[in-house]
Protein backbone atom coordinates (compact mmCIF):
# COMPACT_ATOMS: atom_id res chain seq x y z
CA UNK A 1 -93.51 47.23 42.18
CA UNK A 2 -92.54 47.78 38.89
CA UNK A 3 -89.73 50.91 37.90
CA UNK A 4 -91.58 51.98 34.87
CA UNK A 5 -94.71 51.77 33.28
CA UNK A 6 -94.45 50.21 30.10
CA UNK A 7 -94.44 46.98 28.45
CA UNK A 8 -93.69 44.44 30.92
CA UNK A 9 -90.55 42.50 30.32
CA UNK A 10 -91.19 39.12 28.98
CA UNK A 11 -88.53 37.88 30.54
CA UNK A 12 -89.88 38.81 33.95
CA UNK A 13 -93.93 37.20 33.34
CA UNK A 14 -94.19 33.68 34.10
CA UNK A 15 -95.57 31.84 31.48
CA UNK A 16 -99.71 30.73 31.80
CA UNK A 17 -99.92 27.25 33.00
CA UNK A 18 -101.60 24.71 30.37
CA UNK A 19 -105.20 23.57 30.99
CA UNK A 20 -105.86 19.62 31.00
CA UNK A 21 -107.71 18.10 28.04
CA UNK A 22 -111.38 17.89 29.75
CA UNK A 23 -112.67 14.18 29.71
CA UNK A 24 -114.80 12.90 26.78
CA UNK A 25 -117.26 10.13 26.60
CA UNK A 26 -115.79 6.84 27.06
CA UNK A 27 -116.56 4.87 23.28
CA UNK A 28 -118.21 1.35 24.54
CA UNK A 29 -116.59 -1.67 22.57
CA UNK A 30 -118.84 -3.86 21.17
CA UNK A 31 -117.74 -7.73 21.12
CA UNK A 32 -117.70 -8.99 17.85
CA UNK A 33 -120.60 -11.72 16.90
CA UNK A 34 -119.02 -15.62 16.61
CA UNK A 35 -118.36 -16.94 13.25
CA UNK A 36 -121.14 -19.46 13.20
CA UNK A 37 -123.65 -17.21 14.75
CA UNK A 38 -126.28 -15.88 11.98
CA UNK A 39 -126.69 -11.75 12.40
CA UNK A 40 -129.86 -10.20 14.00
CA UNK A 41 -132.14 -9.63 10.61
CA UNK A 42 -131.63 -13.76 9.97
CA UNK A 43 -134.10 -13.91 13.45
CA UNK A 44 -136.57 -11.57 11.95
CA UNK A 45 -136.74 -13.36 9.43
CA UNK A 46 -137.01 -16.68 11.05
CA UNK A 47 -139.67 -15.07 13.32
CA UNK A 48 -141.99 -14.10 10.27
CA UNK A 49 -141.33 -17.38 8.05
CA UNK A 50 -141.78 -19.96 10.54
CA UNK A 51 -145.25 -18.95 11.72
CA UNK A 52 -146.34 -18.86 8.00
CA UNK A 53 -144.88 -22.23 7.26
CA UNK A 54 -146.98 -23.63 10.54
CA UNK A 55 -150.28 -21.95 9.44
CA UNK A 56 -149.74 -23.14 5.91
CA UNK A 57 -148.92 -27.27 6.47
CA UNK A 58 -152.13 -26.96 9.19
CA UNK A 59 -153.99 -26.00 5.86
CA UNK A 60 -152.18 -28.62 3.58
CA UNK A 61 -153.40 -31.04 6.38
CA UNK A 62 -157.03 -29.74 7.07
CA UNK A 63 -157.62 -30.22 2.81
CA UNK A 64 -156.03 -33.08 2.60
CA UNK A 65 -158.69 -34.58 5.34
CA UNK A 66 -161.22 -32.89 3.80
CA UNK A 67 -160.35 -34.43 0.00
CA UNK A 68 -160.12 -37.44 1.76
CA UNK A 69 -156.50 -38.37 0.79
CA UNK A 70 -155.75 -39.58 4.46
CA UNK A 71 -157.89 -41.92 5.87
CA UNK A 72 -158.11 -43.14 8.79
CA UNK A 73 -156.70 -46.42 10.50
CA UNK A 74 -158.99 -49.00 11.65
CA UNK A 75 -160.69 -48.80 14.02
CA UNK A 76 -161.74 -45.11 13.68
CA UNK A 77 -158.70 -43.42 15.46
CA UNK A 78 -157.52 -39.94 13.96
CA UNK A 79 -153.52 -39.65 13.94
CA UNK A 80 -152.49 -36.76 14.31
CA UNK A 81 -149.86 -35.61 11.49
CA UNK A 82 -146.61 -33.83 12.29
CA UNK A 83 -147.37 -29.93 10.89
CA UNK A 84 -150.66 -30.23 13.08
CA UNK A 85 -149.00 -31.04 16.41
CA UNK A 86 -145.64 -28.48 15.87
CA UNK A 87 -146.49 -24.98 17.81
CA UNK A 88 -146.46 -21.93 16.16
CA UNK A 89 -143.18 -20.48 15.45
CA UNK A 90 -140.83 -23.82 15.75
CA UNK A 91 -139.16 -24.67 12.57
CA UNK A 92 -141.14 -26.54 10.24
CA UNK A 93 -139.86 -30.12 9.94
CA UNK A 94 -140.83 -32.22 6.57
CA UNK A 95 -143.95 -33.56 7.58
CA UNK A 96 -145.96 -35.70 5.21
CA UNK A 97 -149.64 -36.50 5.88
CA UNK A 98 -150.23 -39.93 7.38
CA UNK A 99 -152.34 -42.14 4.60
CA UNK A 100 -153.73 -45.38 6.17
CA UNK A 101 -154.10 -48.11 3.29
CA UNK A 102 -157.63 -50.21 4.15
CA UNK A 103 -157.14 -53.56 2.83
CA UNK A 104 -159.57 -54.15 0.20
CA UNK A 105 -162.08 -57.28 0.66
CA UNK A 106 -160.71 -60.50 -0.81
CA UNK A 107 -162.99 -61.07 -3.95
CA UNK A 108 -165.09 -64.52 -3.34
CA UNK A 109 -166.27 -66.24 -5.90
CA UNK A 110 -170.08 -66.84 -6.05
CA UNK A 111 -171.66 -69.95 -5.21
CA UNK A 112 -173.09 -72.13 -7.86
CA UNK A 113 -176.22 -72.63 -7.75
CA UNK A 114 -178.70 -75.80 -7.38
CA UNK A 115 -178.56 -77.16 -11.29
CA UNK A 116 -181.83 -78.06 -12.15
CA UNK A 117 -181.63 -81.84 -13.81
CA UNK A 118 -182.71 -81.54 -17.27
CA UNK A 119 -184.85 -84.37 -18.71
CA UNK A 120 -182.47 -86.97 -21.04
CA UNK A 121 -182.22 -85.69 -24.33
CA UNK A 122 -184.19 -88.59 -26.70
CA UNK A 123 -182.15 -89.55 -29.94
CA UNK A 124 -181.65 -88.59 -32.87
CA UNK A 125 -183.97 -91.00 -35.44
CA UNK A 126 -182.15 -92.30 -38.18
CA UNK A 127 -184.63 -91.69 -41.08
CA UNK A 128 -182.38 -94.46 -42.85
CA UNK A 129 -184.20 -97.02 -44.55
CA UNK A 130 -183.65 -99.92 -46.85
CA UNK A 131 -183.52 -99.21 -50.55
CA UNK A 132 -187.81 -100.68 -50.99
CA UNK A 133 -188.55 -97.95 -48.15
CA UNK A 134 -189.26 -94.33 -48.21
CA UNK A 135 -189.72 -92.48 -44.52
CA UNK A 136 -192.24 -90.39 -43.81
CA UNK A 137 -192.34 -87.67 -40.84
CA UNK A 138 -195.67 -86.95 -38.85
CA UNK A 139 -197.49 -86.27 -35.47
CA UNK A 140 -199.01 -88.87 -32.98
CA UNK A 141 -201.38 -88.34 -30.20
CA UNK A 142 -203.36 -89.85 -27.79
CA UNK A 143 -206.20 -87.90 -25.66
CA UNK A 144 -207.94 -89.76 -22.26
CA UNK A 145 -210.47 -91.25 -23.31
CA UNK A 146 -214.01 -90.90 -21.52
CA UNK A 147 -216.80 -93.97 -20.29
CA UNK A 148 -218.27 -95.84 -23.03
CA UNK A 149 -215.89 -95.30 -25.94
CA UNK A 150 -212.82 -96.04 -27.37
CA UNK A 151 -209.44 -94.25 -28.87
CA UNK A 152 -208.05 -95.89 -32.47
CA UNK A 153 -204.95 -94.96 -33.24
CA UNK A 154 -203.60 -95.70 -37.17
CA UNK A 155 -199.88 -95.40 -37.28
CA UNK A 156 -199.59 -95.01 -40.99
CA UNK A 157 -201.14 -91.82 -40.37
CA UNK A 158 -201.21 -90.81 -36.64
CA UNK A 159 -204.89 -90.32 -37.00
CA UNK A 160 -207.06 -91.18 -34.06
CA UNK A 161 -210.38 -91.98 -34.49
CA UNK A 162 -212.70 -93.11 -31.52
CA UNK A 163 -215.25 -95.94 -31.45
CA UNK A 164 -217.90 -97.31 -28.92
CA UNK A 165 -217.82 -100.42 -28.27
CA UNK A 166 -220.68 -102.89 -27.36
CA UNK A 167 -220.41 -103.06 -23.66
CA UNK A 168 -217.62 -101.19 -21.03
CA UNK A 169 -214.30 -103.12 -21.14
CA UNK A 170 -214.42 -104.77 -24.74
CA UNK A 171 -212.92 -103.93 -27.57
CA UNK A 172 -214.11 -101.99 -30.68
CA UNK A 173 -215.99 -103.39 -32.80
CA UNK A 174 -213.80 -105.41 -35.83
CA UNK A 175 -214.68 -102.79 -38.76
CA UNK A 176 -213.14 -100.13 -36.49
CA UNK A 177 -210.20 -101.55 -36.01
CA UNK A 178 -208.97 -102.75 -39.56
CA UNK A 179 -206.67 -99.55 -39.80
CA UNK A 180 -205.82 -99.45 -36.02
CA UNK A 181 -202.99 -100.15 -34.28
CA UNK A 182 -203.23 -99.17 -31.27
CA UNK A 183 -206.81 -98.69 -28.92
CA UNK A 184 -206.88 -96.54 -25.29
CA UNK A 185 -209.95 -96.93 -23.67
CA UNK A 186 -211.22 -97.18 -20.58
CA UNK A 187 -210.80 -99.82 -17.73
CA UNK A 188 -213.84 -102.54 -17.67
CA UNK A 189 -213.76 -101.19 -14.20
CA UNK A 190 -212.56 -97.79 -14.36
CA UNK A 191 -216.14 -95.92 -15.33
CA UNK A 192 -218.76 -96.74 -12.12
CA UNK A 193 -220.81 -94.66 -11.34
CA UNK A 194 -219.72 -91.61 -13.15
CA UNK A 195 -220.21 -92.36 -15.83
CA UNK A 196 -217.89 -90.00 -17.74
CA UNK A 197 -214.26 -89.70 -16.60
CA UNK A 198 -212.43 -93.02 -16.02
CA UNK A 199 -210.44 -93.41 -12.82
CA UNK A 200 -208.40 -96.17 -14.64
CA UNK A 201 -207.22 -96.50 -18.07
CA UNK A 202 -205.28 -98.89 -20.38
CA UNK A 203 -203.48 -99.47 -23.71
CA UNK A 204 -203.44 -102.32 -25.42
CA UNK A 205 -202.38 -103.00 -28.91
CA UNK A 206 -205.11 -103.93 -31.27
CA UNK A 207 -205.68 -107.77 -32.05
CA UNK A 208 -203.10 -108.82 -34.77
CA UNK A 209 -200.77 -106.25 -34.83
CA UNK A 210 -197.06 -106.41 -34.23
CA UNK A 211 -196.35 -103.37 -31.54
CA UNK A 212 -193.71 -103.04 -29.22
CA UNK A 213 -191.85 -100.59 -27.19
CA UNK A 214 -188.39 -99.34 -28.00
CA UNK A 215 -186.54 -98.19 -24.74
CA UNK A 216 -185.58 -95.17 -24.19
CA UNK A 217 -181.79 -94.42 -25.27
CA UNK A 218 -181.99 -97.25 -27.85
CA UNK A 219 -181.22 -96.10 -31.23
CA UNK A 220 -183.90 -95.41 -33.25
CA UNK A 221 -183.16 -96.66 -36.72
CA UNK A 222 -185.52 -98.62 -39.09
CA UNK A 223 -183.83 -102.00 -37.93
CA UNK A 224 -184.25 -101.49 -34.19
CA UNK A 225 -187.49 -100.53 -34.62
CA UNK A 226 -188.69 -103.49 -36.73
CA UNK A 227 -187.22 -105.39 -34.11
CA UNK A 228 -189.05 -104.06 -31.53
CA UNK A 229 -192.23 -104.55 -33.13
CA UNK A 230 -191.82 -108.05 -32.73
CA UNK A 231 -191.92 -107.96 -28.42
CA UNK A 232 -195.34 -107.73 -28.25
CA UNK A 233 -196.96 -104.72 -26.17
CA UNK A 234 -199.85 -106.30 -24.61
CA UNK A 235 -201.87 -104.29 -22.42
CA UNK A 236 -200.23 -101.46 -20.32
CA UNK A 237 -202.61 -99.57 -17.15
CA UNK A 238 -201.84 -95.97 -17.76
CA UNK A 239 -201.45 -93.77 -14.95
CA UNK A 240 -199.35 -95.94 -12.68
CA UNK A 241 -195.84 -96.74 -12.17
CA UNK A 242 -196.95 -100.39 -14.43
CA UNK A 243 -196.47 -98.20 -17.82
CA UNK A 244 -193.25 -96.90 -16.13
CA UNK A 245 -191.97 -100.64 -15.57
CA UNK A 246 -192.94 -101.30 -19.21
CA UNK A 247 -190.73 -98.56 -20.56
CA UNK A 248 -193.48 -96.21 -21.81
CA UNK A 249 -191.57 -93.11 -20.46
CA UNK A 250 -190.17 -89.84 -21.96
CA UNK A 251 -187.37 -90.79 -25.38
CA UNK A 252 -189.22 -93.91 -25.61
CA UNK A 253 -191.14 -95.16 -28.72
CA UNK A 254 -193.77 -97.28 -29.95
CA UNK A 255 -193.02 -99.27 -32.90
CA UNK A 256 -195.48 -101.02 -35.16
CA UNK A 257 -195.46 -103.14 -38.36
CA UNK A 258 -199.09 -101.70 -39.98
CA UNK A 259 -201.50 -103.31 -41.90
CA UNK A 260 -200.13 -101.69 -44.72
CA UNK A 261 -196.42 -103.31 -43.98
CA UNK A 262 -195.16 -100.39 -43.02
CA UNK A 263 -192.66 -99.69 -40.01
CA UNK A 264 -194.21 -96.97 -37.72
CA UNK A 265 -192.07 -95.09 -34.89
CA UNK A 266 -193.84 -93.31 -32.45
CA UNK A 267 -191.82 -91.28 -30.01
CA UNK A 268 -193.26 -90.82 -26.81
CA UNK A 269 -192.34 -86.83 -26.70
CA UNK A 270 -195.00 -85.49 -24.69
CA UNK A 271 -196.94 -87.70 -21.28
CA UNK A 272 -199.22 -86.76 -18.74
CA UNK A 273 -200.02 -87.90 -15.46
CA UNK A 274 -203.36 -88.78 -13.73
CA UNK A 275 -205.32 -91.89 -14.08
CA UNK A 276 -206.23 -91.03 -17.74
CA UNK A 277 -202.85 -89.54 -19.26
CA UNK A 278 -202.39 -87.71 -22.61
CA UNK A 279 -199.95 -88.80 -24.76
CA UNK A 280 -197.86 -88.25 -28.29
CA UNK A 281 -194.86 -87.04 -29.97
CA UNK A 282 -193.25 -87.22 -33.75
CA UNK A 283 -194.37 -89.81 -35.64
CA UNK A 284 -191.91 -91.94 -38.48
CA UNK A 285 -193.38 -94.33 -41.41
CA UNK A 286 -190.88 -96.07 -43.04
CA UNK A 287 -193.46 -97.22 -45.81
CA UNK A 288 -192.86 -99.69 -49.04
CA UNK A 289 -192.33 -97.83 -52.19
């Protein structure tokens, strides 16, 4: 009890006790990220640029099939390439499209063909002549002659002229044959009973004139053929492999010395077949001047 009332005595009040701090919340420590870790908003970022890299070397590849700058091995198998086979969202590794290279075919040369033999090319007449001579060019010809008449040929002139004689098998008659050199007529037994077309033919040179045959690939000059003239023909079956024998083929000629004294060439250019052949060719007259 106190003896007055007044102010207390400060002396006498205790002092107030002092209230304890009230607990706060506790502050959570975060660890720190390693060095060589990369921060959170490097993930997002790998998380939105690696599907887009995916999806865009699948297109790269898908074109590049389509443009056809891969093909494909032999055989027909389809590899795969490296962007096509990577799942979505892995990083993207440098992948280059597979290209195949086909061989090309080795290039082989063609064939050659079967050559087709070309006849012998006949020489080259020498229209050369001795200083008293002047040459001439012209045309020969014989056609087959038919039963009961006779070919004249005058190799001055390569004119043929025919004539019948007096029975089948003779010669013409004399006055035909003064400008003739050479008669075709038919065989004394080539007519039958036909009575038109021969089956057998021959020709002879006419009686008294100098004809011979120059052989094929012999020159042809004035001098050969003069000489030739001198060999005599006689009488050559056409037709059959006799006129063959007797060199009366293809580059051959027939030379003469005319009634006129001329030297006549006649190549054989042209020569049928059958039993009644057609013959003929150029025709050179080295003639006196």
């Amino acid at each position: 009890m106190t003896d007055a009332v007044g102010r207390p005595d400060a002396g006498r009040i205790p002092p107030r006790p002092t209230e304890p701090p009230q607990p706060g919340p506790v502050p959570v420590s975060v660890p720190a990220a390693p060095a060589d870790h990369p921060p959170r908003w490097a993930w997002w970022v790998i998380g939105i640029v690696v599907p887009v890299l995916g999806t865009a070397a699948t297109l790269f590849a898908a074109s590049s099939k389509e443009n056809g700058s891969a093909s494909p091995p032999a055989g027909g198998s389809t590899v795969p390439s490296a962007s096509a086979s990577r799942p979505v969202g892995t990083p993207s590794v440098s992948a280059t499209p597979s290209v195949s290279a086909t061989p090309s075919a080795p290039s082989v040369a063609p064939l050659p063909g079967p050559s087709s033999a070309s006849p012998t090319p006949s020489t080259v007449p020498d229209l050369s002549a001795p200083a008293s001579y002047q040459p001439h060019q012209g045309k020969w010809g014989i056609a087959p002659p038919i039963c009961g008449q006779t070919l004249l040929v005058d190799l001055d002139t390569g004119v043929s002229t025919s004539a019948e004689p007096e029975s089948a098998g003779e010669s013409a008659p004399p006055g035909a044959t003064a400008t003739a050199e050479l008669e075709y007529r038919p065989d004394s037994q080539g007519c039958g009973l036909s009575g038109i077309a021969p089956s057998s033919t021959e020709l002879r040179s006419v009686t008294g004139r100098q004809v011979g045959v120059l052989r094929a690939g012999q020159p042809q000059t004035f001098e050969s053929c003069r000489a030739a003239a001198g060999t005599g023909f006689g009488v050559v079956p056409m037709g059959r492999s006799t006129a063959g024998e007797r060199g009366l083929v293809l580059g051959a000629a027939l030379c003469s010395v005319t009634d006129k004294g001329s030297v006549a060439m006649a190549v054989v250019e042209e020569i049928g077949t059958g039993k009644a052949p057609a013959a003929g060719g150029r025709l050179i007259t080295w003639s006196k001047g």
